[in-house]
Protein backbone atom coordinates (compact mmCIF):
# COMPACT_ATOMS: atom_id res chain seq x y z
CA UNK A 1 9.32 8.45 33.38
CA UNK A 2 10.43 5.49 35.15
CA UNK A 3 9.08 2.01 34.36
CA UNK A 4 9.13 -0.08 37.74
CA UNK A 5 7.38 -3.42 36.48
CA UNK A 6 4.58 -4.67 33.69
CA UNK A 7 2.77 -7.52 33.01
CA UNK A 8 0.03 -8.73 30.69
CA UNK A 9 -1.91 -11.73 31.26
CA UNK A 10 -4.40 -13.38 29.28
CA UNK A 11 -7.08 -15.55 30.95
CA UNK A 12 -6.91 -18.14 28.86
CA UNK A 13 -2.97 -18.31 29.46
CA UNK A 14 -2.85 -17.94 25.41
CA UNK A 15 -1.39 -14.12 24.50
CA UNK A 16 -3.33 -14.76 21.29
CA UNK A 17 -7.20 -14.23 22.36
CA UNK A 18 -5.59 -11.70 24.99
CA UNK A 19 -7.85 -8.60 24.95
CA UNK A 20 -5.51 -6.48 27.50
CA UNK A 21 -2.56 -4.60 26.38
CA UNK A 22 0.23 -2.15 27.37
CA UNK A 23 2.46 0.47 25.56
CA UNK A 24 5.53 1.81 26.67
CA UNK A 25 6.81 4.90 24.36
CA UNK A 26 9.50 7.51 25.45
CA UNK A 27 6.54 9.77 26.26
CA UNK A 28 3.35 7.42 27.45
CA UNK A 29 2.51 4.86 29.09
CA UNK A 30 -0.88 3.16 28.81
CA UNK A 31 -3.00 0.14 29.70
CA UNK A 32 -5.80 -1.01 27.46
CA UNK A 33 -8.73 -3.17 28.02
CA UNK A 34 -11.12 -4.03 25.07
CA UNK A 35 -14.25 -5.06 26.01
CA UNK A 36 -14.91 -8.72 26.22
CA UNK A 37 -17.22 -10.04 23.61
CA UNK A 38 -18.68 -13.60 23.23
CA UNK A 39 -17.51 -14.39 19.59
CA UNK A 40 -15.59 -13.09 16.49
CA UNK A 41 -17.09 -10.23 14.32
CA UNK A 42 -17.83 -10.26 10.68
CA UNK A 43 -15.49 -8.04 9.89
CA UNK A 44 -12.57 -8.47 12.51
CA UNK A 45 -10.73 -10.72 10.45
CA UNK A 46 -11.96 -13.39 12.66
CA UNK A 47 -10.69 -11.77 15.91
CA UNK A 48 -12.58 -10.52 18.69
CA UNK A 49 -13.60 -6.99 18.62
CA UNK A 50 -11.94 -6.35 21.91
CA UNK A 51 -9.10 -7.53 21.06
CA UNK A 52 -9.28 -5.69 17.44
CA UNK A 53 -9.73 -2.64 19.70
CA UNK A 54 -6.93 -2.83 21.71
CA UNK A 55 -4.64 -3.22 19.05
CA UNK A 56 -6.10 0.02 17.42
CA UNK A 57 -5.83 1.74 20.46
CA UNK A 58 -2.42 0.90 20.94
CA UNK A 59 -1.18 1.58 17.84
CA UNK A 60 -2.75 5.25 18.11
CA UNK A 61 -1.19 5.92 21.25
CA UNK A 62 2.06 5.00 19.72
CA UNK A 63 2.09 7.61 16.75
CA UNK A 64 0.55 10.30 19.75
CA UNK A 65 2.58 13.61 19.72
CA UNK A 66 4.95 13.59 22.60
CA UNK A 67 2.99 16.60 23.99
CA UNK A 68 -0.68 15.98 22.82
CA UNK A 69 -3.13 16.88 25.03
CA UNK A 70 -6.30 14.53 26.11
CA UNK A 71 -8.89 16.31 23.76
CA UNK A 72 -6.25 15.25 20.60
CA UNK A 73 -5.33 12.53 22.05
CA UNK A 74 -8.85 10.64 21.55
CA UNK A 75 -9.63 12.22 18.76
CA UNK A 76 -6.78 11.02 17.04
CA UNK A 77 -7.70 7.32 19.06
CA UNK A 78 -11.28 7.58 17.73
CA UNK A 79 -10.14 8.35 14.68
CA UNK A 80 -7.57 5.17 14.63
CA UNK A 81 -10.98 3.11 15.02
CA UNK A 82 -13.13 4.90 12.80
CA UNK A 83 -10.37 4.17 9.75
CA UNK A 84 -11.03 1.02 10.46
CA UNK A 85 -14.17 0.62 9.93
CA UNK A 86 -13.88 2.96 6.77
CA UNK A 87 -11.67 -0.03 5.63
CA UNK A 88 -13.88 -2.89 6.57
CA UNK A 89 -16.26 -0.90 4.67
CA UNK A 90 -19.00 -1.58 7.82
CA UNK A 91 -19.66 2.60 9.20
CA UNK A 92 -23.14 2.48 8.04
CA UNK A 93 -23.04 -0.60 10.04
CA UNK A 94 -21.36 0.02 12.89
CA UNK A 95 -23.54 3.58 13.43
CA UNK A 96 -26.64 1.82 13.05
CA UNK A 97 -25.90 -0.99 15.78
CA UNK A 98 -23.43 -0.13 18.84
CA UNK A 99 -23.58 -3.64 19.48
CA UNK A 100 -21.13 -4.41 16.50
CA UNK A 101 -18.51 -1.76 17.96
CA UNK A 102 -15.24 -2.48 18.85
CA UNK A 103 -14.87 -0.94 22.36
CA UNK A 104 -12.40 -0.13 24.72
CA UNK A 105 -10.99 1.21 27.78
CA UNK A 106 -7.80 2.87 28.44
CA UNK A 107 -5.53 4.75 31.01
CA UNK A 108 -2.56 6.90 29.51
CA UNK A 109 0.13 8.76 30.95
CA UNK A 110 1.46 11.90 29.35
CA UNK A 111 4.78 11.87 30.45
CA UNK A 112 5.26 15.46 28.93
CA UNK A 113 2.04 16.82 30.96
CA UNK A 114 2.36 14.82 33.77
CA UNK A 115 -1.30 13.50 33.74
CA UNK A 116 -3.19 10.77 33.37
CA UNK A 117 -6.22 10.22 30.82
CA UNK A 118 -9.18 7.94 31.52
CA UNK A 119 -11.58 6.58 29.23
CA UNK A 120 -13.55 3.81 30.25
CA UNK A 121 -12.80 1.77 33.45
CA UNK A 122 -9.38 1.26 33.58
CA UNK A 123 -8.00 1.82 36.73
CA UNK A 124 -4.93 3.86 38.61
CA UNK A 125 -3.23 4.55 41.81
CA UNK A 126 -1.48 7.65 42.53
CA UNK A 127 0.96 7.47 45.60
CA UNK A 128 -1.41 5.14 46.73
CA UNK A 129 -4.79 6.47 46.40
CA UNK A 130 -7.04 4.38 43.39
CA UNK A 131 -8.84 6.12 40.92
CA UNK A 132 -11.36 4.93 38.90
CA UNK A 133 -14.22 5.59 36.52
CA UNK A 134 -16.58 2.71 36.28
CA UNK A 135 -19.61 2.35 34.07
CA UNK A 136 -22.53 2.63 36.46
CA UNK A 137 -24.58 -0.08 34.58
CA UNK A 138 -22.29 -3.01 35.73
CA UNK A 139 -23.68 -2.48 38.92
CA UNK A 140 -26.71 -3.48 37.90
CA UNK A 141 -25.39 -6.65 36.26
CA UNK A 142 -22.89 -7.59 38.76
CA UNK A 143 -25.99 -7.52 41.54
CA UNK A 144 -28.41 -9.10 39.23
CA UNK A 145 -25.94 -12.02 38.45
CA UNK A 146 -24.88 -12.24 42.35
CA UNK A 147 -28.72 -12.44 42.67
CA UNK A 148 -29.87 -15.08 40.21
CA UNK A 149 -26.94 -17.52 41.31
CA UNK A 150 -27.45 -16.87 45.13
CA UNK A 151 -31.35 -17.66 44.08
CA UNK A 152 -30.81 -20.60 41.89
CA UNK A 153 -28.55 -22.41 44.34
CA UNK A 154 -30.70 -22.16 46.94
CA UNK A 155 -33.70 -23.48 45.27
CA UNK A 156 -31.72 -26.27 43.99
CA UNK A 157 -32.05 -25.59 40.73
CA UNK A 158 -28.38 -25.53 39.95
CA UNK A 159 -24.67 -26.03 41.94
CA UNK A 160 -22.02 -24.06 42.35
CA UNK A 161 -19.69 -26.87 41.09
CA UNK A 162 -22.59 -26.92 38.11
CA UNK A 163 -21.89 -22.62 37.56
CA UNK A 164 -17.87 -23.40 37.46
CA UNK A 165 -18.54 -25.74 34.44
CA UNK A 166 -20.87 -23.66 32.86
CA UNK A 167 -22.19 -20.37 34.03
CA UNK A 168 -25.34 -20.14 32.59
CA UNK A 169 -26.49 -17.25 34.52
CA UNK A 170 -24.18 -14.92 32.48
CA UNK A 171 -25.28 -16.49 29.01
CA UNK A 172 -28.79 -15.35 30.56
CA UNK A 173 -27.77 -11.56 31.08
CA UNK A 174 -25.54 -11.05 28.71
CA UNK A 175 -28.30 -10.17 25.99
CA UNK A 176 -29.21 -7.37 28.53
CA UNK A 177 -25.44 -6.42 29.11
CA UNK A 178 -24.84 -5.90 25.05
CA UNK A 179 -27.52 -2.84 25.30
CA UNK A 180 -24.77 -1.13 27.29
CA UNK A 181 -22.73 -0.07 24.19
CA UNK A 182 -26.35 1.90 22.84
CA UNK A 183 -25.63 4.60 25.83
CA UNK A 184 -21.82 4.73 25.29
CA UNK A 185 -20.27 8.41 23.48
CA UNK A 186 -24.26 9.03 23.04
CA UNK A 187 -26.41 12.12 23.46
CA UNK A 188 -27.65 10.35 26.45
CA UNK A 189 -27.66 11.38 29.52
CA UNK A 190 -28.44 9.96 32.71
CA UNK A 191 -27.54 7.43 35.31
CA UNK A 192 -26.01 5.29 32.81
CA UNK A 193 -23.93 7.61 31.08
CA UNK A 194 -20.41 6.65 29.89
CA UNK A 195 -17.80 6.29 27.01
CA UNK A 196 -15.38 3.92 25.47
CA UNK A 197 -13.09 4.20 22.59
CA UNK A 198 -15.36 2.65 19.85
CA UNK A 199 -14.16 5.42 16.87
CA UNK A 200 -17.19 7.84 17.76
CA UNK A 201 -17.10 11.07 19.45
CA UNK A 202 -16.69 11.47 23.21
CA UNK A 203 -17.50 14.78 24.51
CA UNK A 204 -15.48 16.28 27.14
CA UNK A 205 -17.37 15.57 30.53
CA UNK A 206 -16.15 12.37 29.80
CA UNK A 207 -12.38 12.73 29.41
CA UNK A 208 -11.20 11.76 32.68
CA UNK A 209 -7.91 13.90 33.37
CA UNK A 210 -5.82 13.89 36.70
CA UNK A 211 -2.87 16.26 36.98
CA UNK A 212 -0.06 14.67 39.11
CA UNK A 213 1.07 16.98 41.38
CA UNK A 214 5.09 17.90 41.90
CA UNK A 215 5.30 15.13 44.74
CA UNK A 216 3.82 12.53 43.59
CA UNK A 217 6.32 9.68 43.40
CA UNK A 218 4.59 6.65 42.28
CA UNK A 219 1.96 5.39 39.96
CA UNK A 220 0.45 2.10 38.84
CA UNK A 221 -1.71 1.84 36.00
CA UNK A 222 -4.06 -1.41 35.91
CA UNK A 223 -6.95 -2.95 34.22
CA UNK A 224 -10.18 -4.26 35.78
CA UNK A 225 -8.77 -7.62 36.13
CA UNK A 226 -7.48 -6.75 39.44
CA UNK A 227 -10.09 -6.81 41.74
CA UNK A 228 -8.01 -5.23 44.17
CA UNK A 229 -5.65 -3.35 43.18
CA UNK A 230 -2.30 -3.06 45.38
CA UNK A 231 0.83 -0.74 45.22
CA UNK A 232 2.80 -3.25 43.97
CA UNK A 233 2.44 -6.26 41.24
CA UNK A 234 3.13 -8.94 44.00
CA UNK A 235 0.46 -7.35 46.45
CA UNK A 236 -1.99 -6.99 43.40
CA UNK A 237 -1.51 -11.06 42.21
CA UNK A 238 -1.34 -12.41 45.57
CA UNK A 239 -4.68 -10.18 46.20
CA UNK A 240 -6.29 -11.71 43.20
CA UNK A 241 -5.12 -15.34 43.79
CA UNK A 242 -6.80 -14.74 47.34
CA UNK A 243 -9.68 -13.46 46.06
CA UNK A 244 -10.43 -16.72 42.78
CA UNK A 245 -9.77 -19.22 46.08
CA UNK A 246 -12.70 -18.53 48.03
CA UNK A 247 -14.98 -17.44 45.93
CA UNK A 248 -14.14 -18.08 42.03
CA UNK A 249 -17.56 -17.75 40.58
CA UNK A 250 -16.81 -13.88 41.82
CA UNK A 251 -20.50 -13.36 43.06
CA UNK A 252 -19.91 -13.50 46.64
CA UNK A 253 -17.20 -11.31 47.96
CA UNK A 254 -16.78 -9.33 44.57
CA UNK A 255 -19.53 -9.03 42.22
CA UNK A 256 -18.25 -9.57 38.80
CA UNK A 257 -20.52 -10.03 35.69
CA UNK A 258 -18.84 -13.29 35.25
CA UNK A 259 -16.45 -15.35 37.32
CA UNK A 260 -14.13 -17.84 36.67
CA UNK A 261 -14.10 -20.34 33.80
CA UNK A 262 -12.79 -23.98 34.23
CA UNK A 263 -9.88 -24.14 32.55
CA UNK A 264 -8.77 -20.64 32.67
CA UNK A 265 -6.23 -18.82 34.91
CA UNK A 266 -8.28 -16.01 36.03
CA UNK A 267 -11.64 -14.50 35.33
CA UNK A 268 -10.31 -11.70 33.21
CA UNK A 269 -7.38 -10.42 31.19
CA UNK A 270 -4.97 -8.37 33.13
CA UNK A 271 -2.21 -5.69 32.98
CA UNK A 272 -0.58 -3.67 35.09
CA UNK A 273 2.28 -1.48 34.99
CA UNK A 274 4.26 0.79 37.94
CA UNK A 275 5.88 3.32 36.91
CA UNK A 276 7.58 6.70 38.34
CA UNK A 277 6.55 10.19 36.44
């Protein structure tokens, strides 16, 4: 395995509140995105639970056996997360309310199996070709928010140059976005069926594992904040930077559950990393 490039990049600009990660091991390679939440938990030591996530995750992936296989390999993630909780003394909590989780998303590469694990909606290109898992019920928020700002600026009730200060539209479906997490590593199963790492059990149909052929030369790893996702990191910013100039709310020309904040860099943390199995 042959690192190319990597880069993490907070929103904010501040590598602090960053809730994106990547590890680099002899054996791995991962990105990690935990799940954006809107405030500190009680017991996150005053962090946010994605970013408490992330940190878990990462640290589990570090201690992974160089030639673990995917089922062990989230177990022993899961299991990261759950110790946590033990410690924060808050499992009866967390198991009565998904809402309180810490969640995230994650693409590994087993450098000794020569495959790549997905959890979540992290996102990956294999000689050029993009793979990704993505929970179906952010389509239905991504169209509802593209709806209810198309609809309130044309009725006048708001601006666009009013959304960039504020977008008020997300505080309104973000109540309905948190029931999301009530689905995840459930017994559920439907539509809306998916999983995170949040320290519970995820069954098997939805370990997401790609063998990399012989031939394939090249792989990039990325989280969801790039849009568009390109073979290089250049392509991939440049891509992005295109994208947050005409259309930074991100309702128009790529639905996003929330766009970009005044003050910030980009709408979302990012990470990517190229790399050469």
């Amino acid at each position: 395995m042959r690192i190319i490039e990597s880069i993490v990049v907070g929103k904010t600009g501040r590598d602090e509140v960053c809730e994106d990660g990547i590890v680099i091991t002899d054996h791995h390679a991962a990105i990690i995105d935990g799940a954006t939440s809107e405030g500190p938990s009680s017991f996150c030591r005053q962090a946010k639970p994605g970013r408490v996530a992330m940190e878990l995750v990462g640290k589990a992936i570090t201690n992974l056996d160089f030639d673990a296989d995917i089922e062990s390999a989230v177990k022993q993630i899961n299991q990261t997360i759950m110790d946590f909780y033990r410690e924060c003394s808050v499992v009866e909590e967390v198991t009565a309310d998904a809402r309180l989780r810490c969640n995230a998303s994650a693409v590994i590469y087993s450098a000794a199996r020569r495959e790549l694990w997905m959890i979540g909606d992290s996102q990956a290109l294999v000689d050029g070709k993009r793979i990704c898992f993505e929970d179906p019920s952010d389509w239905v928020f991504q169209n509802l928010r593209s709806f209810l700002i198309s609809a309130k600026i044309e009725s006048r009730e708001t601006t666009y140059e009013k959304l960039m200060e504020h977008d008020f539209v997300r505080d309104l479906i973000y109540p309905l976005m948190n029931y999301q997490t009530f689905l995840h590593n459930s017994s559920y199963r439907g539509d809306f069926q998916y999983a995170h790492f949040n320290g519970f059990d995820i069954d098997r149909e939805f370990m997401h594992k790609v063998s990399l052929g012989p031939d394939v030369n090249e792989v990039v790893l990325a989280s969801d904040g790039y849009p568009y996702l390109k073979n290089t990191l250049k392509k991939s910013e440049s891509a992005l930077a295109e994208l947050l100039e005409k259309d930074p709310l991100l309702y128009k020309y790529f639905k996003s559950t929330k766009g970009l904040v005044k003050g910030n860099i980009s709408f979302d943390d990012r990470s990517f990393i190229r790399l050469n199995p």
